[in-house]
C-alpha atoms as a PDB file:
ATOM      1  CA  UNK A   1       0.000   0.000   0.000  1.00  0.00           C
ATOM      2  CA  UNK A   2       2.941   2.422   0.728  1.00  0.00           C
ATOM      3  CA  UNK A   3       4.360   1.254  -2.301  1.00  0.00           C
ATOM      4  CA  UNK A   4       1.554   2.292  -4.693  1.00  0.00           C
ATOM      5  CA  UNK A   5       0.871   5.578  -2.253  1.00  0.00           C
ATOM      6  CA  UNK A   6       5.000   6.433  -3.181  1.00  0.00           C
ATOM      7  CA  UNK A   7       4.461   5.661  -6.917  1.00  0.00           C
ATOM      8  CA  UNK A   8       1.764   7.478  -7.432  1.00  0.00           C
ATOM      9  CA  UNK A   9       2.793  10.342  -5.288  1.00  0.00           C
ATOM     10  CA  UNK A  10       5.915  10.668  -7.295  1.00  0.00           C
ATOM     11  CA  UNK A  11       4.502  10.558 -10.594  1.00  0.00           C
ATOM     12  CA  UNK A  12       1.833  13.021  -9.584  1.00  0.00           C
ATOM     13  CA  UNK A  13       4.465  15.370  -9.273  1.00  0.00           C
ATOM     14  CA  UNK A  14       6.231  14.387 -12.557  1.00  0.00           C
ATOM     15  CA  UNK A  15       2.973  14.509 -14.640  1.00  0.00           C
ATOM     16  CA  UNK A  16       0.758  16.864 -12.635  1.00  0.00           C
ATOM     17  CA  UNK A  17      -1.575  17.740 -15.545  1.00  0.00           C
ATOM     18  CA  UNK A  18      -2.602  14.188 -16.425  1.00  0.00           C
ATOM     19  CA  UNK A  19      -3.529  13.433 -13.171  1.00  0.00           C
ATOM     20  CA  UNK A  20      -5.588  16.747 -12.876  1.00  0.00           C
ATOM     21  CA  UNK A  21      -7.212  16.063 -16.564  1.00  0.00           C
ATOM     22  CA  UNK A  22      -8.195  12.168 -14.742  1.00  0.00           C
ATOM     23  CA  UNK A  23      -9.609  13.590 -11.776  1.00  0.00           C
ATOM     24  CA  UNK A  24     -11.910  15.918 -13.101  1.00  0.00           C
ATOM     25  CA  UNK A  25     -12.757  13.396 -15.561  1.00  0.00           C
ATOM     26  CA  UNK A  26     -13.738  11.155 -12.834  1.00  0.00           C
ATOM     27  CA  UNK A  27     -15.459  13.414 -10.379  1.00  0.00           C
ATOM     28  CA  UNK A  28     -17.356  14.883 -13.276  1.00  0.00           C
ATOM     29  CA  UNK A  29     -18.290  11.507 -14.222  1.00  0.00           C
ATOM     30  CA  UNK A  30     -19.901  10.808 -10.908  1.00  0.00           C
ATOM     31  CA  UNK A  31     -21.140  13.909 -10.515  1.00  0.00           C
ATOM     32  CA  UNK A  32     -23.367  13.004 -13.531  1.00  0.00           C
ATOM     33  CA  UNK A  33     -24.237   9.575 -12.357  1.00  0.00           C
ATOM     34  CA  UNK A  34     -25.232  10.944  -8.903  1.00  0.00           C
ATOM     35  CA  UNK A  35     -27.222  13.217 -10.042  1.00  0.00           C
ATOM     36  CA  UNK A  36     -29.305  11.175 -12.192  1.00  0.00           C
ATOM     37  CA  UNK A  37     -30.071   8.316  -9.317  1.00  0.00           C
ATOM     38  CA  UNK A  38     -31.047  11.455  -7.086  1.00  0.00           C
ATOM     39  CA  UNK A  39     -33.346  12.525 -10.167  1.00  0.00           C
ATOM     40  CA  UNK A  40     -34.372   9.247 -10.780  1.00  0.00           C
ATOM     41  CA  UNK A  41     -35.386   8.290  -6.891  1.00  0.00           C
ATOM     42  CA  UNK A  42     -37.146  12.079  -6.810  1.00  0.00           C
ATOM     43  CA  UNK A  43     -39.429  10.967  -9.923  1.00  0.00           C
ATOM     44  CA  UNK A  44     -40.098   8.006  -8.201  1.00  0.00           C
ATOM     45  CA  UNK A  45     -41.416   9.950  -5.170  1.00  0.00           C
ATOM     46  CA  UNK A  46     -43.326  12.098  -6.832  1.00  0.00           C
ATOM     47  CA  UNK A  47     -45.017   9.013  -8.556  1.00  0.00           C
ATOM     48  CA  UNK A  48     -45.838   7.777  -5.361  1.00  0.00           C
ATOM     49  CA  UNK A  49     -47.121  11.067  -3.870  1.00  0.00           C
ATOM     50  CA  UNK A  50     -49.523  11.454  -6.519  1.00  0.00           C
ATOM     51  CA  UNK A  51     -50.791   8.383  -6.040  1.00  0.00           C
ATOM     52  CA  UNK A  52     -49.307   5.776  -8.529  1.00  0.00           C
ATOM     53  CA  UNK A  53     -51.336   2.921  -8.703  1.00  0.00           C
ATOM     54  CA  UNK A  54     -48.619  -0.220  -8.316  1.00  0.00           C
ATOM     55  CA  UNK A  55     -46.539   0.359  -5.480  1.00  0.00           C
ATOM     56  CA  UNK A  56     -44.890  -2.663  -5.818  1.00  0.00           C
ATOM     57  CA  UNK A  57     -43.420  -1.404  -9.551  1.00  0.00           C
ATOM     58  CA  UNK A  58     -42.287   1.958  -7.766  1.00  0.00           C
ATOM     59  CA  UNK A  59     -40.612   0.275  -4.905  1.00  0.00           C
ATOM     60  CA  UNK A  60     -38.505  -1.886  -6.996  1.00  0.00           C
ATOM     61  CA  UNK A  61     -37.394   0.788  -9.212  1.00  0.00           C
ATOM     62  CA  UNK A  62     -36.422   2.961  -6.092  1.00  0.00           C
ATOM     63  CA  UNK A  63     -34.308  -0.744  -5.386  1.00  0.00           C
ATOM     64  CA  UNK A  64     -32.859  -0.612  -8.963  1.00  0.00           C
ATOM     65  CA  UNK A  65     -31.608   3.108  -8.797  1.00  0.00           C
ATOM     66  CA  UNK A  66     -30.303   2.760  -5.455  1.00  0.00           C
ATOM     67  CA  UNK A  67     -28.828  -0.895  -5.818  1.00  0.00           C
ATOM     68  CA  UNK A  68     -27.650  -0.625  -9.777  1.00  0.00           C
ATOM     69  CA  UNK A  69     -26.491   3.016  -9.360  1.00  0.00           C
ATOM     70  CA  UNK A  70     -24.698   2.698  -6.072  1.00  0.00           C
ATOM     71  CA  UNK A  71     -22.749  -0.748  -7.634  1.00  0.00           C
ATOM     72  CA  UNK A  72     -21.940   1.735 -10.723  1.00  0.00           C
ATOM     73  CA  UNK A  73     -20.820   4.495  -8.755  1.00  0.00           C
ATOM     74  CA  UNK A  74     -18.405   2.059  -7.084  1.00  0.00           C
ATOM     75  CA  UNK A  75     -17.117   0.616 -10.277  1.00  0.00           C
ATOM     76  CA  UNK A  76     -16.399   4.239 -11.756  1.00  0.00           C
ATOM     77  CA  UNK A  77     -14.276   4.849  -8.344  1.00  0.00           C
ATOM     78  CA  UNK A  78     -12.774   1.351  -8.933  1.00  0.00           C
ATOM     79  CA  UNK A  79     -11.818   2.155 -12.243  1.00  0.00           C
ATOM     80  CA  UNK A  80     -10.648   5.494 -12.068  1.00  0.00           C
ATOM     81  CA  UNK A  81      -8.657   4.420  -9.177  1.00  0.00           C
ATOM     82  CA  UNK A  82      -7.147   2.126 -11.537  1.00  0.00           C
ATOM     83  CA  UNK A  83      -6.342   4.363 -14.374  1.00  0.00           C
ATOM     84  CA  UNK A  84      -4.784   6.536 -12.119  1.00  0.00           C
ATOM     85  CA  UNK A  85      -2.807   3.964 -10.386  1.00  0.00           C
ATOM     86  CA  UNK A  86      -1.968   2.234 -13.890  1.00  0.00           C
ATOM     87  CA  UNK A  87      -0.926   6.428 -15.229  1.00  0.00           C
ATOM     88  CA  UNK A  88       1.458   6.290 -12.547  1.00  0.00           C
ATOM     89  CA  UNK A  89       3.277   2.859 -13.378  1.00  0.00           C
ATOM     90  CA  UNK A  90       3.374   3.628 -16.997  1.00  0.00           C
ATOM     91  CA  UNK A  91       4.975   7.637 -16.247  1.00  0.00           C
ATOM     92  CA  UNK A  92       7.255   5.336 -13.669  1.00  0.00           C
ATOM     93  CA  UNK A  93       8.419   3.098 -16.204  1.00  0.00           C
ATOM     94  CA  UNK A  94       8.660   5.517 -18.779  1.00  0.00           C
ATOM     95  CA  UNK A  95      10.842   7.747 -16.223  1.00  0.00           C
ATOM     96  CA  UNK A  96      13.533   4.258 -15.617  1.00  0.00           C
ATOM     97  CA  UNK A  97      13.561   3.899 -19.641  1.00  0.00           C
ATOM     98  CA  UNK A  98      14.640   7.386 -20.327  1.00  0.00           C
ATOM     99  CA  UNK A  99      17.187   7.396 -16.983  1.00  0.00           C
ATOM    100  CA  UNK A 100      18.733   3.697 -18.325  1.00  0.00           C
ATOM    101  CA  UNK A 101      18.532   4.905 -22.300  1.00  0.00           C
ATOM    102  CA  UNK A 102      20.972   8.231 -20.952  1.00  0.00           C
ATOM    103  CA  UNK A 103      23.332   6.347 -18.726  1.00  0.00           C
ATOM    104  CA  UNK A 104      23.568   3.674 -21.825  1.00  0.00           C
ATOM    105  CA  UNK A 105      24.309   7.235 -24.127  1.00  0.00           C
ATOM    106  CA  UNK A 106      26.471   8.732 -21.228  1.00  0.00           C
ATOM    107  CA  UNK A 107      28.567   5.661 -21.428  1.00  0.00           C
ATOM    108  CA  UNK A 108      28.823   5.309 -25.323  1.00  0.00           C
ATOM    109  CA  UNK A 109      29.623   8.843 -25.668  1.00  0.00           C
ATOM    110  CA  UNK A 110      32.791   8.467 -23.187  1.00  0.00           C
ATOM    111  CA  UNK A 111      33.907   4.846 -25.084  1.00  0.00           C
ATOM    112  CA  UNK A 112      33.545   7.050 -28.426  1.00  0.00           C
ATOM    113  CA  UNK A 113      35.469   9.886 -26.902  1.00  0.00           C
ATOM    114  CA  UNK A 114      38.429   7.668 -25.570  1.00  0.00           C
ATOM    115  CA  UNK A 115      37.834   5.599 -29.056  1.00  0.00           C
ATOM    116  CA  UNK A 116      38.784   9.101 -31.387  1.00  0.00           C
ATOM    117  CA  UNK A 117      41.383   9.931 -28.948  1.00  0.00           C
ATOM    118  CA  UNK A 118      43.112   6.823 -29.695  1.00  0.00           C
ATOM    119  CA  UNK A 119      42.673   7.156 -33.089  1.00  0.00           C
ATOM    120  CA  UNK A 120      43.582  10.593 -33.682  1.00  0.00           C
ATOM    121  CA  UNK A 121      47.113   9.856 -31.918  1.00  0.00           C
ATOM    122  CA  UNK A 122      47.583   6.791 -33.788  1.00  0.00           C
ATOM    123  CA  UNK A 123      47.177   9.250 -37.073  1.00  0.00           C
ATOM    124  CA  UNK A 124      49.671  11.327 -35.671  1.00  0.00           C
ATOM    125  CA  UNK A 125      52.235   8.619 -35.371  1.00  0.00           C
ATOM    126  CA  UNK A 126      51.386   6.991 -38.887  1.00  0.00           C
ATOM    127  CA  UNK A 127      53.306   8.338 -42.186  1.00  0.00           C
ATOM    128  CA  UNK A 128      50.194   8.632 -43.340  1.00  0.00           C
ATOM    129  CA  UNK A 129      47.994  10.548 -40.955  1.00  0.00           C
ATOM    130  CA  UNK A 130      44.813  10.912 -44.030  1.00  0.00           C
ATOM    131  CA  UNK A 131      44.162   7.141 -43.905  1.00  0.00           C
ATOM    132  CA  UNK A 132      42.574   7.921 -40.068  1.00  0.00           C
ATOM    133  CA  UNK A 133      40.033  10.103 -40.903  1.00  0.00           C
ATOM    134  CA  UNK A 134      37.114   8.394 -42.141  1.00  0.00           C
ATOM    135  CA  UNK A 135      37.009   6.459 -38.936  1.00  0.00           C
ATOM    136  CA  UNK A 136      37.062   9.867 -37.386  1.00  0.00           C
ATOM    137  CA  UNK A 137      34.436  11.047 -39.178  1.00  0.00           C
ATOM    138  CA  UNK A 138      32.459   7.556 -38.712  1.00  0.00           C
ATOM    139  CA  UNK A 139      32.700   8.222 -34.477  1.00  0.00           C
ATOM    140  CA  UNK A 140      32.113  11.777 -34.828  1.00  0.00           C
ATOM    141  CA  UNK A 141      29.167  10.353 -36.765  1.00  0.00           C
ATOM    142  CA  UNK A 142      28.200   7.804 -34.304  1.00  0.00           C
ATOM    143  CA  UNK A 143      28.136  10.102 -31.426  1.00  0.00           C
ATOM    144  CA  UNK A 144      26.142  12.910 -33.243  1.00  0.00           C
ATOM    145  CA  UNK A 145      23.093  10.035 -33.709  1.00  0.00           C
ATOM    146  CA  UNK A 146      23.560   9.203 -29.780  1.00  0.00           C
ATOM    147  CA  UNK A 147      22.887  12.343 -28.855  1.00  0.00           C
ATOM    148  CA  UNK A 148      20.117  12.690 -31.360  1.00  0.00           C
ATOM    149  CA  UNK A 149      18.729   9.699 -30.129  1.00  0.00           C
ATOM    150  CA  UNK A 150      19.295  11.252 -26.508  1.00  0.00           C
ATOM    151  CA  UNK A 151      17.269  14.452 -26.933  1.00  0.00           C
ATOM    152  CA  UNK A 152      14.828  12.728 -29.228  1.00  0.00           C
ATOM    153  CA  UNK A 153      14.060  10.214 -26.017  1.00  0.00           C
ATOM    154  CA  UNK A 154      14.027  12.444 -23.189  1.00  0.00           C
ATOM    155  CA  UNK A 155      11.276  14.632 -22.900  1.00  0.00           C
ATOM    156  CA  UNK A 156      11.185  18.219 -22.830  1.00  0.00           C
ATOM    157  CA  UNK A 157      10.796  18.065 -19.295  1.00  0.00           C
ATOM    158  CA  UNK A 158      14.184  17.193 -18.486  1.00  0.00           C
ATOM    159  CA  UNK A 159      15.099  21.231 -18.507  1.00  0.00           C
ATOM    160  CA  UNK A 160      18.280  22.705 -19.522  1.00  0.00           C
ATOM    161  CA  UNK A 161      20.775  24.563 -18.291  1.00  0.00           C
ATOM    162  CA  UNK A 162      20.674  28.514 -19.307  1.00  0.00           C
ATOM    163  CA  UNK A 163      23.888  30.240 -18.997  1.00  0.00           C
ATOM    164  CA  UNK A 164      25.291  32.948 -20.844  1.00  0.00           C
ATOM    165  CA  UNK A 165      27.800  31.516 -23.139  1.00  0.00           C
ATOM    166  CA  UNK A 166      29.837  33.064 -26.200  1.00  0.00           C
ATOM    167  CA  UNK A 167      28.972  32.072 -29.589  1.00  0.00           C
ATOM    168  CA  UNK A 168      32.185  32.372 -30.980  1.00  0.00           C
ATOM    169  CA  UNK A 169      33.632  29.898 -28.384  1.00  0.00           C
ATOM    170  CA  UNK A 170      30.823  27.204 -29.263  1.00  0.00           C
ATOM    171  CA  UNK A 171      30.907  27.277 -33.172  1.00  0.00           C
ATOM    172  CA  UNK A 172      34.838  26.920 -32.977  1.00  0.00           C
ATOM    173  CA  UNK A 173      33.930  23.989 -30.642  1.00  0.00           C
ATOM    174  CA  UNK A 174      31.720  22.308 -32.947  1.00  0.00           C
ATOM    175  CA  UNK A 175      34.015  22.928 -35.826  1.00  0.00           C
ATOM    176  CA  UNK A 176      37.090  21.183 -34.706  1.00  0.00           C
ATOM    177  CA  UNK A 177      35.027  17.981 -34.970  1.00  0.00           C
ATOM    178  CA  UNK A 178      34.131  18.662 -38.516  1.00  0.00           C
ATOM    179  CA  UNK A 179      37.927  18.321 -39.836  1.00  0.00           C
ATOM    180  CA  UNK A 180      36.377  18.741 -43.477  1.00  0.00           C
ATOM    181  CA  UNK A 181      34.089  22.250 -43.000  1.00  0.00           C
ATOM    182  CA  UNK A 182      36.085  25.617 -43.526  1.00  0.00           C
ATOM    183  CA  UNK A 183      33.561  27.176 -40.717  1.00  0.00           C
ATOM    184  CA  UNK A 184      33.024  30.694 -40.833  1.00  0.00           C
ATOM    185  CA  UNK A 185      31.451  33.171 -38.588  1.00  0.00           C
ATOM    186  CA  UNK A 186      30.461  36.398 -39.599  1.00  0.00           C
ATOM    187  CA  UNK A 187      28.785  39.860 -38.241  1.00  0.00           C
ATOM    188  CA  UNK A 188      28.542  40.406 -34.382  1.00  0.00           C
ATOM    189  CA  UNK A 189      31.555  38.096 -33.033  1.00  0.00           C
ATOM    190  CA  UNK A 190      31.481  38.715 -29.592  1.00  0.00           C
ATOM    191  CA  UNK A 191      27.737  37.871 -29.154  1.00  0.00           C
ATOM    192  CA  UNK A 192      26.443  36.190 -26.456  1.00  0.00           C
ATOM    193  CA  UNK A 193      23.333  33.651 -25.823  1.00  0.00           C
ATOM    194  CA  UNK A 194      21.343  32.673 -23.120  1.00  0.00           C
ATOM    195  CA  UNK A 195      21.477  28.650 -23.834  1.00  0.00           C
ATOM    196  CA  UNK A 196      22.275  25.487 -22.473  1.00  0.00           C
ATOM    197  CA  UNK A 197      25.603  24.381 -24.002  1.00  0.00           C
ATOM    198  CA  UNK A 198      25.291  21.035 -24.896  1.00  0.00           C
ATOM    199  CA  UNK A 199      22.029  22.130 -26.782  1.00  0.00           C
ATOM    200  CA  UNK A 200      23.648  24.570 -28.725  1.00  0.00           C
ATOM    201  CA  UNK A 201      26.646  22.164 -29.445  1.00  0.00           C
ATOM    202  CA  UNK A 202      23.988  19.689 -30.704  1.00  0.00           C
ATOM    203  CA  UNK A 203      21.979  22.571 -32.624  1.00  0.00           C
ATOM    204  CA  UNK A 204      25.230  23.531 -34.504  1.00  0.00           C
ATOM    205  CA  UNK A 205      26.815  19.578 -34.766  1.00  0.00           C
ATOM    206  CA  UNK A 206      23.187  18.940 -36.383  1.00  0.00           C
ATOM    207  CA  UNK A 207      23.234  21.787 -39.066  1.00  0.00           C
ATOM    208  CA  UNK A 208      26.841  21.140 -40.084  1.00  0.00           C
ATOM    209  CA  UNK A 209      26.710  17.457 -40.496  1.00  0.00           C
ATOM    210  CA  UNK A 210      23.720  18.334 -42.250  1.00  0.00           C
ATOM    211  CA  UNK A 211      25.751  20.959 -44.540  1.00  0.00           C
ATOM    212  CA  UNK A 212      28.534  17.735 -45.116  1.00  0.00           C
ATOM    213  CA  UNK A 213      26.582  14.451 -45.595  1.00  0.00           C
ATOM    214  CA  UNK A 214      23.517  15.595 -47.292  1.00  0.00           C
ATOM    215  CA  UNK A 215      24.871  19.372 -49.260  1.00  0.00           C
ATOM    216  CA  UNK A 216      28.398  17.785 -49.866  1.00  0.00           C
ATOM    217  CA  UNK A 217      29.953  21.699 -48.546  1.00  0.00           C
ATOM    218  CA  UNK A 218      32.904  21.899 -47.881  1.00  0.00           C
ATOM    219  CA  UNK A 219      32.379  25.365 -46.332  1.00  0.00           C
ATOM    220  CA  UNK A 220      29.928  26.832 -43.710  1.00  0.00           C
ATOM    221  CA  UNK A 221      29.490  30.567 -42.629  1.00  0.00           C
ATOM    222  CA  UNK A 222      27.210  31.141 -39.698  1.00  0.00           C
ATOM    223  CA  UNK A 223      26.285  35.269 -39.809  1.00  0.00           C
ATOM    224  CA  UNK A 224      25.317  36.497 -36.549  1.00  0.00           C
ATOM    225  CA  UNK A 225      23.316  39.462 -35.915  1.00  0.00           C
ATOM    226  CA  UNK A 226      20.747  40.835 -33.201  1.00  0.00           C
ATOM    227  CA  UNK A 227      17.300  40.631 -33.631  1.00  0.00           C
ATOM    228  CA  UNK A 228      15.746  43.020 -31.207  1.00  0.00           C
ATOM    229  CA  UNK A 229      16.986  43.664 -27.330  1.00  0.00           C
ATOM    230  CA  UNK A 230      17.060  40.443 -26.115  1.00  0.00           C
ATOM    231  CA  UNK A 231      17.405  38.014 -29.441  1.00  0.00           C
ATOM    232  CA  UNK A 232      20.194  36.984 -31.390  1.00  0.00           C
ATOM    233  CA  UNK A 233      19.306  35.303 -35.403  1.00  0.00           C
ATOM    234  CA  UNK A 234      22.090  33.416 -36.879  1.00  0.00           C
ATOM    235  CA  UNK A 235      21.474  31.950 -40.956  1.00  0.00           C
ATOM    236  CA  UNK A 236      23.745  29.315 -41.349  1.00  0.00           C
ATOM    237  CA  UNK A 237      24.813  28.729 -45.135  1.00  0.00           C
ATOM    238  CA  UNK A 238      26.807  26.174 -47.015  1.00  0.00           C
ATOM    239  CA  UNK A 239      28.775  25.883 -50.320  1.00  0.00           C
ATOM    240  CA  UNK A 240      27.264  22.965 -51.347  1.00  0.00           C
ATOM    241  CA  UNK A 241      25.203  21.502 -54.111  1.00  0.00           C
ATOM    242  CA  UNK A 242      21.773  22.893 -51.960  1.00  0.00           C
ATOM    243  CA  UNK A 243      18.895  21.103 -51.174  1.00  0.00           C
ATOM    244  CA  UNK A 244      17.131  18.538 -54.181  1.00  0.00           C
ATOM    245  CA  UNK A 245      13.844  17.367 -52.044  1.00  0.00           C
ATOM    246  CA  UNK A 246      10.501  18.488 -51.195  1.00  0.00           C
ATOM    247  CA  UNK A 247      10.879  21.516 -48.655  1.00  0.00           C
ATOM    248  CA  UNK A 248       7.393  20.589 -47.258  1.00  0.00           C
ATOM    249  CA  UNK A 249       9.120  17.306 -46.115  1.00  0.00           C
ATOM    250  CA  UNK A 250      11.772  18.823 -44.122  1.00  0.00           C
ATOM    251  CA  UNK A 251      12.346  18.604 -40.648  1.00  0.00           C
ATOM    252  CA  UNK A 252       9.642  15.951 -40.601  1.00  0.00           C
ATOM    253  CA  UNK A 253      11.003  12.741 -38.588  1.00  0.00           C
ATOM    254  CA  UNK A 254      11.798   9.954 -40.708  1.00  0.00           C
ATOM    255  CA  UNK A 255      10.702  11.428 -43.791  1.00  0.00           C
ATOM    256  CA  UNK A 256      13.071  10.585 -46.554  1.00  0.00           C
ATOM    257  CA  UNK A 257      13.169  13.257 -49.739  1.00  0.00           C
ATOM    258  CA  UNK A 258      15.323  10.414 -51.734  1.00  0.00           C
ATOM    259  CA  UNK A 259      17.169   7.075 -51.630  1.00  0.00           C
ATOM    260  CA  UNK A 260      19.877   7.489 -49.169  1.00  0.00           C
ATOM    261  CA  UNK A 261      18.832  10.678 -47.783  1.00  0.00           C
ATOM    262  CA  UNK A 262      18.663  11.537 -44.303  1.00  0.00           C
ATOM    263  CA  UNK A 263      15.756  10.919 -41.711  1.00  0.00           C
ATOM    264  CA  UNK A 264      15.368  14.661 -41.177  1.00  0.00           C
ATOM    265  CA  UNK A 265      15.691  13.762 -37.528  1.00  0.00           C
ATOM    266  CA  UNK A 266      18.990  15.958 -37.023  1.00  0.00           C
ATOM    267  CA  UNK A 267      16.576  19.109 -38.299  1.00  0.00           C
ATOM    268  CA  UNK A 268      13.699  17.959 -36.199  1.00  0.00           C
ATOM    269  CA  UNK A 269      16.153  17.981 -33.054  1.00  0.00           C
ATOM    270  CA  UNK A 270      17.678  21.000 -33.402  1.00  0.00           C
ATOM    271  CA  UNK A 271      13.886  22.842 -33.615  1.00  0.00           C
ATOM    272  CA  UNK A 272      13.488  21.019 -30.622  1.00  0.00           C
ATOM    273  CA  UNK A 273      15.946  21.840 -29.111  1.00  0.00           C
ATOM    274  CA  UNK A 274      15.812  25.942 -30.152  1.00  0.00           C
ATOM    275  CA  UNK A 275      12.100  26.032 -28.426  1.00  0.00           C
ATOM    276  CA  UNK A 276      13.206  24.458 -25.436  1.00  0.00           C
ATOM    277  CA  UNK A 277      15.687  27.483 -25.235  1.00  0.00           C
ATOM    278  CA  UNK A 278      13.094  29.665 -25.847  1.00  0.00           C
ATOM    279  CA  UNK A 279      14.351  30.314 -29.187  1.00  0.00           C
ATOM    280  CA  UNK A 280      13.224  29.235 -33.270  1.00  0.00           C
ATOM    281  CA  UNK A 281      14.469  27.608 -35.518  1.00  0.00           C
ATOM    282  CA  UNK A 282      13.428  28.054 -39.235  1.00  0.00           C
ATOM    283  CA  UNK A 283      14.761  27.290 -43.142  1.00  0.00           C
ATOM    284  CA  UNK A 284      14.777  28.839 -46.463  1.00  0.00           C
ATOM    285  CA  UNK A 285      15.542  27.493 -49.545  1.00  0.00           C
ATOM    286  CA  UNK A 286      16.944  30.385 -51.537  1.00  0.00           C
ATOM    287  CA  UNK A 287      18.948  31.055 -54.565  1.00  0.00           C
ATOM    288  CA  UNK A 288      20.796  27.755 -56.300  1.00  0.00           C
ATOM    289  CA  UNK A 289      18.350  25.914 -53.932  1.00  0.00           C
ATOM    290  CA  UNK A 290      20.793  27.017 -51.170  1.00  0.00           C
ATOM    291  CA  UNK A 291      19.417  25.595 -47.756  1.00  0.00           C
ATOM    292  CA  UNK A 292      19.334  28.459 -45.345  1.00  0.00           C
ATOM    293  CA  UNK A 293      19.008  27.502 -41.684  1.00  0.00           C
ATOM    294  CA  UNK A 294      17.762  30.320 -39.121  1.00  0.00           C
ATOM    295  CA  UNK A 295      18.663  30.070 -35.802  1.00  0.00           C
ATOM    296  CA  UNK A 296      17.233  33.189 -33.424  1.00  0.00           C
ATOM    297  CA  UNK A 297      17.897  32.318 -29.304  1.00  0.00           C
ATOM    298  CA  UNK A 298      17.600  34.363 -26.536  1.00  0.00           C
ATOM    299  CA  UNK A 299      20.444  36.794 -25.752  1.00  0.00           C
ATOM    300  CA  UNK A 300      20.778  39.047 -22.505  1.00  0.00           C
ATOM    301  CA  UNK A 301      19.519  42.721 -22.886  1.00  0.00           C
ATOM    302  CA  UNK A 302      21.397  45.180 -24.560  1.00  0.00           C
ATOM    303  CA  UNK A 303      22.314  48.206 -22.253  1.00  0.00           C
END
C-alpha cells in the first residue's frame, strides 16, 4: 500500500496535468451519475405522492436506482482508481527507460570519446595521418546520432541549463570535430546567448553534419546578428550543391526526400531543441536551392 501511495505520489508530481485532466474526468463523471439516481429516486417519489397505482413497480425501481447506481458508482471509483494507479506505473516506467537509455548514451559517448582519442594519436604517429580520418568522421558520426537519439528520447521536461555563453567559443567547438568544414562566422563576433551548451553544441553539430553528408559543402558561414533587445538570429549557409527534395518534407522525422537521404531527424532535433531554449528555428531554400538555416535564441539585454 505504501508502495503504490509512493508511486503514485511521485509521478503526480512528474505529470501533474494528467492526473488533474483524470480527476476531473472522474469526479465529473460521478457527478453526472449521482445526479441522475437522485433525479431518478425524486421521480419516483413524486409518482408515489400522486398516487401511482402499483406500489410494488415503484418500490422496486427505487431498489434498482439505489442498488444498480450505487454498484456503478463504485465501479467508476474502482476504475478510475485504476487508471490513475496504472498512469502512474506507466509515467514510472517511462521515467527508468529514459534514466537507463541516458546512462547507456552517457557511457557510449565516453567509449567514443576515448575511441577518437586513440585514433587521432595513432594518425599522428602513422606516415600517413589521411588514412585515419574516415574512422574519425564515422565516431564523430556515431556520437552525433547518440545524442540525437538522446534528446529525441528524453522529454522536454528534463530542462536545460541557461547560462550565458559566447557564440564564438561554441561554433569553434563544434568545428574542430568537422575536420572537413572551412567554418566561418560572420557579423557580431562577440555575441552572447542565453542557452544550455550542450544544446547549442547539438543545434550547430546537427546543421553542419547536415551541410557535409547531405549538401556535400565543404564550407559553412554562420552570420550572426541581433534581432531586437534580447534576441540573437544566426542563418547558417553552405557551399554545397543545396537542397534537391521536397521543402514541405523537411524537418519531418523519418521522412526521406530520396534514396539514401537523411531521416530529417537531425533538423527535427535541433527545432526542438531551439524552443526548449526559448528560441526558433526556421529554413529557407533560396537562390541555387541554397538551404538556409535560421537560428534566433535568446540573448541578454542590450544596455
Amino acid at each position: 500500500m505504501n508502495t503504490t501511495i509512493a508511486i503514485v505520489t511521485h509521478a503526480v508530481k512528474k505529470k501533474p496535468a494528467r492526473f488533474v485532466i483524470a480527476i476531473i474526468w472522474l469526479m465529473f463523471t460521478l457527478s453526472l451519475l449521482g445526479w441522475w439516481i437522485f433525479f431518478g429516486a425524486h421521480q419516483v417519489n413524486r409518482l408515489s405522492a400522486l398516487g401511482y397505482p402499483d406500489a410494488l413497480e415503484l418500490a422496486r425501481f427505487q431498489r434498482m436506482l439505489m442498488w444498480e447506481g450505487g454498484t456503478l458508482i463504485i465501479l467508476i471509483i474502482a476504475g478510475g482508481v485504476s487508471g490513475l494507479y496504472l498512469l502512474a506505473r506507466e509515467l514510472q516506467a517511462q521515467g527508468e527507460i529514459r534514466a537507463f537509455f541516458a546512462a547507456f548514451t552517457h557511457e557510449m559517448r565516453t567509449s567514443l570519446s576515448s575511441l577518437l582519442l586513440r585514433t587521432e594519436a595513432l594518425s599522428h604517429a602513422t606516415k600517413n595521418p589521411g588514412e585515419a580520418q574516415p574512422i574519425i568522421t564515422e565516431i564523430e558520426r556515431i556520437r552525433l546520432q547518440l545524442d540525437n537519439a538522446l534528446f529525441a528520447t528524453v522529454s522536454a521536461e528534463g530542462g536545460l541549463h541557461r547560462e550565458s555563453l559566447i557564440l564564438l567559443d561554441i561554433v569553434r567547438r563544434v568545428a574542430e570535430r568537422f575536420t572537413e568544414l572551412s567554418v566561418a562566422i560572420v557579423g557580431d563576433v562577440t555575441a552572447r546567448v542565453v542557452c544550455d551548451a550542450r544544446a547549442l553544441e547539438g543545434m550547430f553539430s546537427n546543421l553542419f553534419s547536415n551541410a557535409l553528408i547531405h549538401g556535400h559543402a565543404g564550407g559553412v558561414t554562420v552570420e550572426v546578428q541581433q534581432s531586437g533587445s534580447r534576441a540573437v538570429e544566426l542563418r547558417i549557409t553552405d557551399d554545397g550543391q543545396g537542397f534537391a527534395g521536397d521543402p514541405n518534407l523537411i524537418g519531418r522525422r523519418f521522412a526521406r526526400h530520396y534514396e539514401g537521404s537523411g531521416t530529417g531527424l537531425g533538423l527535427s532535433i535541433t527545432k526542438d531543441l531551439a524552443e526548449r531554449s526559448d528560441g526558433s528555428f526556421r529554413w529557407e531554400i533560396g537562390e541555387n536551392s541554397r538551404f538556409v538555416a535560421i537560428l534566433q535564441l535568446p540573448c541578454e539585454g542590450l544596455a
